[in-house]
PDB file of N, CA and C in Angstrom:
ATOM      1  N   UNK A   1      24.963   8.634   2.778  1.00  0.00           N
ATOM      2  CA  UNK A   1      23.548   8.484   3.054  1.00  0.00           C
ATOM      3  C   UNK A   1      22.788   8.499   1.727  1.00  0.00           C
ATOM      4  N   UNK A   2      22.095   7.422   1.685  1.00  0.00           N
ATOM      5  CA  UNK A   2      21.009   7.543   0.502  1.00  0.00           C
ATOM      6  C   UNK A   2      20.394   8.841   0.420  1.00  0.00           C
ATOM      7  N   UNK A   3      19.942   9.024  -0.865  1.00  0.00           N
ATOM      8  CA  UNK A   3      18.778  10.073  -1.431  1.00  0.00           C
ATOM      9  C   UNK A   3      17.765   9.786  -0.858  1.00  0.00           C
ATOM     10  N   UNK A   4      16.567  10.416  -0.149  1.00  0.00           N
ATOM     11  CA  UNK A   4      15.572   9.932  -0.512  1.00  0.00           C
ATOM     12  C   UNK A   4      14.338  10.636  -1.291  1.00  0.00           C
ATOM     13  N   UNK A   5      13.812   9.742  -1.554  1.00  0.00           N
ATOM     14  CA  UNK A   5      12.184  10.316  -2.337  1.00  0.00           C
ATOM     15  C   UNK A   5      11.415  10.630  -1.660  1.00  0.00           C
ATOM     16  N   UNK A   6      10.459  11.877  -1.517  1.00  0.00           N
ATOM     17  CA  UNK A   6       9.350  12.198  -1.221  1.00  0.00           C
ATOM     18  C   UNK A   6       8.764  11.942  -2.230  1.00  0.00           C
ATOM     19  N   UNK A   7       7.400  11.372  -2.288  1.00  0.00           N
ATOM     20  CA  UNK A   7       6.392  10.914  -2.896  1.00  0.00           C
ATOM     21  C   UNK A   7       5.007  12.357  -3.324  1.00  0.00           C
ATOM     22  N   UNK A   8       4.360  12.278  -3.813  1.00  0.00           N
ATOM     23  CA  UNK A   8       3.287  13.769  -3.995  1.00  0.00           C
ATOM     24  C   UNK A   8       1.975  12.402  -3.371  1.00  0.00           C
ATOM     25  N   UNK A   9       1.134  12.724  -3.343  1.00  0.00           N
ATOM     26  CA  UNK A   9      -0.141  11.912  -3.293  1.00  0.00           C
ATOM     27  C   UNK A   9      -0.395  11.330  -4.685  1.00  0.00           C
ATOM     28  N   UNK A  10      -0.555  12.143  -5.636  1.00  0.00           N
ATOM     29  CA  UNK A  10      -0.825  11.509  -6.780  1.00  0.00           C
ATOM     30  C   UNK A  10       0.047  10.452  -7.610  1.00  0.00           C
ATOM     31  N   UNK A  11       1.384  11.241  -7.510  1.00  0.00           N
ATOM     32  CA  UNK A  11       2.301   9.889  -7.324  1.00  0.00           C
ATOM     33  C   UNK A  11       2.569   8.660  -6.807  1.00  0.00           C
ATOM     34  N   UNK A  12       2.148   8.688  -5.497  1.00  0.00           N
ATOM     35  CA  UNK A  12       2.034   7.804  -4.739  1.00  0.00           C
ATOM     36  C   UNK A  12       0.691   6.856  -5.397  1.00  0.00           C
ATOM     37  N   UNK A  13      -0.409   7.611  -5.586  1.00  0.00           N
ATOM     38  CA  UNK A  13      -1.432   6.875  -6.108  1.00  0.00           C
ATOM     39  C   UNK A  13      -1.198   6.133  -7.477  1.00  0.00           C
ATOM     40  N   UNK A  14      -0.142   6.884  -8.593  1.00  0.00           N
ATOM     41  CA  UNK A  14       0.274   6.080  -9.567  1.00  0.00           C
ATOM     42  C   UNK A  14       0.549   4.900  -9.512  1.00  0.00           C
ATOM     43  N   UNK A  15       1.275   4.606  -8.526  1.00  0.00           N
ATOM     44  CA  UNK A  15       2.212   3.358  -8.320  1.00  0.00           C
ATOM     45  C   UNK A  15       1.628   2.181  -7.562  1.00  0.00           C
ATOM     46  N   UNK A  16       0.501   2.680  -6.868  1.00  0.00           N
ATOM     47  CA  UNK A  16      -0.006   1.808  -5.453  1.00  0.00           C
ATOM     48  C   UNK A  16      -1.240   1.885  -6.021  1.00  0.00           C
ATOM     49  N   UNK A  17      -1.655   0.680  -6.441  1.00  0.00           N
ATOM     50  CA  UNK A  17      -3.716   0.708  -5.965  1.00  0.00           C
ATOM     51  C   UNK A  17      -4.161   0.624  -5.061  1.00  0.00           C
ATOM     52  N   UNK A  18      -5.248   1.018  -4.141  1.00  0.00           N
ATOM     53  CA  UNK A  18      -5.892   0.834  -2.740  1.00  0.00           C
ATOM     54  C   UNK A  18      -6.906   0.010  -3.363  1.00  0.00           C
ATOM     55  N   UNK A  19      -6.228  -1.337  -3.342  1.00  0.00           N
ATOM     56  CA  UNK A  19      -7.208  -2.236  -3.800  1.00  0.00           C
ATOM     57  C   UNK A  19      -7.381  -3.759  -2.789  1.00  0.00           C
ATOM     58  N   UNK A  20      -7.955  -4.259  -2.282  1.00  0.00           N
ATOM     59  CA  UNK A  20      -8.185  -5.524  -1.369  1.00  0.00           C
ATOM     60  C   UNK A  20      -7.323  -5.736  -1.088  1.00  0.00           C
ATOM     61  N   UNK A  21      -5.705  -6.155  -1.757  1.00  0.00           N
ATOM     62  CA  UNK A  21      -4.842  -6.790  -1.614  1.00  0.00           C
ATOM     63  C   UNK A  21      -3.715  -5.748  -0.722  1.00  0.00           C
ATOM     64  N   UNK A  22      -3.941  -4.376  -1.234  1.00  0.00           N
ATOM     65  CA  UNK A  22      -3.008  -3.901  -0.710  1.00  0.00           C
ATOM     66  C   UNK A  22      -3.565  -3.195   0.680  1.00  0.00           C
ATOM     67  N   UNK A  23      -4.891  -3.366   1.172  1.00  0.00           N
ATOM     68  CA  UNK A  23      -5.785  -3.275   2.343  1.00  0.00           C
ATOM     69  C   UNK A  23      -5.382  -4.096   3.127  1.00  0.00           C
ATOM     70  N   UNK A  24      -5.478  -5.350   2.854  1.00  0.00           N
ATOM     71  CA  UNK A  24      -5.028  -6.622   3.746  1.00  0.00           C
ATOM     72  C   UNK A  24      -3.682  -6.493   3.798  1.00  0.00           C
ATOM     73  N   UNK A  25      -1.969  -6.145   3.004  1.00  0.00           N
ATOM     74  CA  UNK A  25      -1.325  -6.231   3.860  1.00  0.00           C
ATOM     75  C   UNK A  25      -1.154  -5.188   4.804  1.00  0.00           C
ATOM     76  N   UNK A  26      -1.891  -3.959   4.211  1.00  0.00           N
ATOM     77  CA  UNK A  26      -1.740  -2.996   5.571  1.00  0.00           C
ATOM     78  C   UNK A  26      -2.211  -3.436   6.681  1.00  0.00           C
ATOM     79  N   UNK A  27      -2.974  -3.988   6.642  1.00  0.00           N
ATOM     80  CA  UNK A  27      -3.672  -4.642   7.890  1.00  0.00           C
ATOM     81  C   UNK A  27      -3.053  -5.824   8.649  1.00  0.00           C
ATOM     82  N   UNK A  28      -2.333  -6.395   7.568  1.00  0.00           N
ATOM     83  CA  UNK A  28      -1.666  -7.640   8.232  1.00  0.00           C
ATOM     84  C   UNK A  28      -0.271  -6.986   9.128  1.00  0.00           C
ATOM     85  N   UNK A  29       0.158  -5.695   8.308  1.00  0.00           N
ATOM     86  CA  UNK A  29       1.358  -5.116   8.899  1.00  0.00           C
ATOM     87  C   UNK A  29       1.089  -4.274  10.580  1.00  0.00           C
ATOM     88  N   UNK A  30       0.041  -4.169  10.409  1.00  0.00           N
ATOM     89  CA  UNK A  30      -0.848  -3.173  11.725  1.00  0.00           C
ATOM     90  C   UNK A  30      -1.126  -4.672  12.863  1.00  0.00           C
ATOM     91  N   UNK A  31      -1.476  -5.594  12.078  1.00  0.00           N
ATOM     92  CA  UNK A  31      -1.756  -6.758  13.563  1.00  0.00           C
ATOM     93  C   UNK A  31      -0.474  -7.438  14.001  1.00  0.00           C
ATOM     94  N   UNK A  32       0.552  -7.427  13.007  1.00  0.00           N
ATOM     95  CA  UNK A  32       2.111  -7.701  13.185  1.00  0.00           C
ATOM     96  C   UNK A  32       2.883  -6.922  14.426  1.00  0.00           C
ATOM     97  N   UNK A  33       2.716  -5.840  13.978  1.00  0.00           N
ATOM     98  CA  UNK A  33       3.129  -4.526  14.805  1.00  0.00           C
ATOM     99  C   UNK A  33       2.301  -4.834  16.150  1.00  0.00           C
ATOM    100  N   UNK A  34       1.255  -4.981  16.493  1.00  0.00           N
ATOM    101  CA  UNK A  34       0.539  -4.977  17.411  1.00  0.00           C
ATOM    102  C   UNK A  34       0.403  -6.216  18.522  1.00  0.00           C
ATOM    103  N   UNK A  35       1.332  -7.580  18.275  1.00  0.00           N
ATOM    104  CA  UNK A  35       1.210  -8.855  18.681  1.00  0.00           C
ATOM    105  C   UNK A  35       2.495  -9.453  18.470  1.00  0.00           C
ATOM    106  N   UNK A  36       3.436  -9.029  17.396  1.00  0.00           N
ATOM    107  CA  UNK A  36       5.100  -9.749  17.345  1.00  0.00           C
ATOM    108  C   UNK A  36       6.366  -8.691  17.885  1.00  0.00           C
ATOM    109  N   UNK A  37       7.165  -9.113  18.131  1.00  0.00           N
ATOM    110  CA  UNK A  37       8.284  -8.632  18.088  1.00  0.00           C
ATOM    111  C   UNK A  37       8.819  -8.004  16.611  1.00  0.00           C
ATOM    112  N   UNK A  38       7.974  -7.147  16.542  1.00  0.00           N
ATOM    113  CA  UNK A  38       8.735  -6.514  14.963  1.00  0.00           C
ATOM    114  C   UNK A  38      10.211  -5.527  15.209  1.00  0.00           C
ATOM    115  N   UNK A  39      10.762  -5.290  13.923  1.00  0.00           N
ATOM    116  CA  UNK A  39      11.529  -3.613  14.383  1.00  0.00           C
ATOM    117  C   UNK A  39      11.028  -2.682  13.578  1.00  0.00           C
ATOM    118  N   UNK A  40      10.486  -1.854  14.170  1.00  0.00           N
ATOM    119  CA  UNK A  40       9.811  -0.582  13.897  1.00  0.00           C
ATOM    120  C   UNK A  40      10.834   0.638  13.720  1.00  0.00           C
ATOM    121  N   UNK A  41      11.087   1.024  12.400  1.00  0.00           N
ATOM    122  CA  UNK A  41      12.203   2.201  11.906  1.00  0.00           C
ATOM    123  C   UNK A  41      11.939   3.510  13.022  1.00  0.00           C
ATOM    124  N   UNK A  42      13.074   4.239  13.244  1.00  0.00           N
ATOM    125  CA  UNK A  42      12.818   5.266  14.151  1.00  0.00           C
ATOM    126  C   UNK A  42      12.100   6.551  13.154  1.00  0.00           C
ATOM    127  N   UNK A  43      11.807   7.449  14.222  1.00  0.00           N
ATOM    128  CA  UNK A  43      11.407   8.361  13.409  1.00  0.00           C
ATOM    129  C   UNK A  43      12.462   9.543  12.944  1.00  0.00           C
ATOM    130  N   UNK A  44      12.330  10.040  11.615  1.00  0.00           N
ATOM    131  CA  UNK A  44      13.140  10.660  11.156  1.00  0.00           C
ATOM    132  C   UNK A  44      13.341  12.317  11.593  1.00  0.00           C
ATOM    133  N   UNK A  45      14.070  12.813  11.774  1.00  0.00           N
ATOM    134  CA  UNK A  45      13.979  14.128  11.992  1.00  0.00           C
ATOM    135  C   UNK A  45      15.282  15.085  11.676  1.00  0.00           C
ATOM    136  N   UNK A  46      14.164  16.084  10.980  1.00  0.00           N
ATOM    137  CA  UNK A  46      15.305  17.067  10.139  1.00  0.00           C
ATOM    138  C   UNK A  46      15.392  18.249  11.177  1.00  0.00           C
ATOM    139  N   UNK A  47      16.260  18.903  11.610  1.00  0.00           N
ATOM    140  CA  UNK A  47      15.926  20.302  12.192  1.00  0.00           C
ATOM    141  C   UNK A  47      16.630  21.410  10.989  1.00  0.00           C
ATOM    142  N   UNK A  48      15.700  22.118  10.614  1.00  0.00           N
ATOM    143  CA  UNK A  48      15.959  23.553  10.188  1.00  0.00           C
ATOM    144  C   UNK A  48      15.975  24.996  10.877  1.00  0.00           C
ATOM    145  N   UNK A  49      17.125  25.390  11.412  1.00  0.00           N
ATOM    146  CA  UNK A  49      17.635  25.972  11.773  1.00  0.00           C
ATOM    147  C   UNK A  49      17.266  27.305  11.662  1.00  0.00           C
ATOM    148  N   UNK A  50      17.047  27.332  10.114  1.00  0.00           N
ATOM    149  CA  UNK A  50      16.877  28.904   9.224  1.00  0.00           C
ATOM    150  C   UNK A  50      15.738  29.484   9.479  1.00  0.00           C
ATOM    151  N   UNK A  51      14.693  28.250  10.151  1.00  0.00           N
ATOM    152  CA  UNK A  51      13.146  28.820  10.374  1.00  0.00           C
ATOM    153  C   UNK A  51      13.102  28.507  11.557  1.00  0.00           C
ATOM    154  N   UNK A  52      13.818  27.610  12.705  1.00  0.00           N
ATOM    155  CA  UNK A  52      13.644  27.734  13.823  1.00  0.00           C
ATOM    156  C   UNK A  52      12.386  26.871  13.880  1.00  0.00           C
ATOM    157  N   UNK A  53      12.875  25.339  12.963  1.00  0.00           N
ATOM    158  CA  UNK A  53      11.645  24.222  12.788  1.00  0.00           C
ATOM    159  C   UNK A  53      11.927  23.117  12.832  1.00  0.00           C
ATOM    160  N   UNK A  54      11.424  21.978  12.332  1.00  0.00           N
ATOM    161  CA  UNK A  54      12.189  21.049  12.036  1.00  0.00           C
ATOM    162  C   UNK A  54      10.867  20.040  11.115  1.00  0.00           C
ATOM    163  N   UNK A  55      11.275  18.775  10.686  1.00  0.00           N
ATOM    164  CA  UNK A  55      10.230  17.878  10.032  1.00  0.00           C
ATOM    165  C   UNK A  55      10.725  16.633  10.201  1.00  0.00           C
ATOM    166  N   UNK A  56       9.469  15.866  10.998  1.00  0.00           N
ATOM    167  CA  UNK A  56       9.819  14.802  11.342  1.00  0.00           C
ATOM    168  C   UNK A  56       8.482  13.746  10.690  1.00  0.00           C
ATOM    169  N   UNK A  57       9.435  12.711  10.100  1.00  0.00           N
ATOM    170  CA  UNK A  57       8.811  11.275   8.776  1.00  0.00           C
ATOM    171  C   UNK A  57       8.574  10.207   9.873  1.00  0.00           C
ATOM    172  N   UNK A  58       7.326   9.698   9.925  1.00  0.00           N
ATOM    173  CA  UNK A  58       7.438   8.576  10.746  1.00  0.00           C
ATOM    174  C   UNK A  58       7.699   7.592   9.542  1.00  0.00           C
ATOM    175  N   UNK A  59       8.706   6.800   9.578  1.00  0.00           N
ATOM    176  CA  UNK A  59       8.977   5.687   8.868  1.00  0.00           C
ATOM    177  C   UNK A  59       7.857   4.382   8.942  1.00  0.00           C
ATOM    178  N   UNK A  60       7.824   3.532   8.019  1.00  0.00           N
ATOM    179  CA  UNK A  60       7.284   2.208   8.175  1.00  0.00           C
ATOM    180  C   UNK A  60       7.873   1.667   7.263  1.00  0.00           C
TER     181      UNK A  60
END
């Protein structure tokens, strides 16, 4: 199984501008989802045991 990355916010903001372009494909990905046959990743889920919890990633 891959590694994966958790991102911080500010990190995330490093890398990504919230700028027009990246507005519109969120948006294009939200009317996709909403009108095609897409495949939509399941959601992820960890259970931790030790706390009697768990954490669950909605993918996109």
């Amino acid at each position: 199984m891959p590694d994966i990355k958790i991102l911080t916010e500010a990190e995330l903001r490093r890398v990504l501008a919230l700028d027009l372009d990246t507005v519109e494909c969120v948006e294009k990905a939200f009317k996709l989802l909403a009108t095609r046959d897409v495949v939509m990743p399941p959601i992820l889920s960890f259970h931790v045991a030790e706390y009697n919890g768990e954490v669950d990633v909605k993918t996109a």
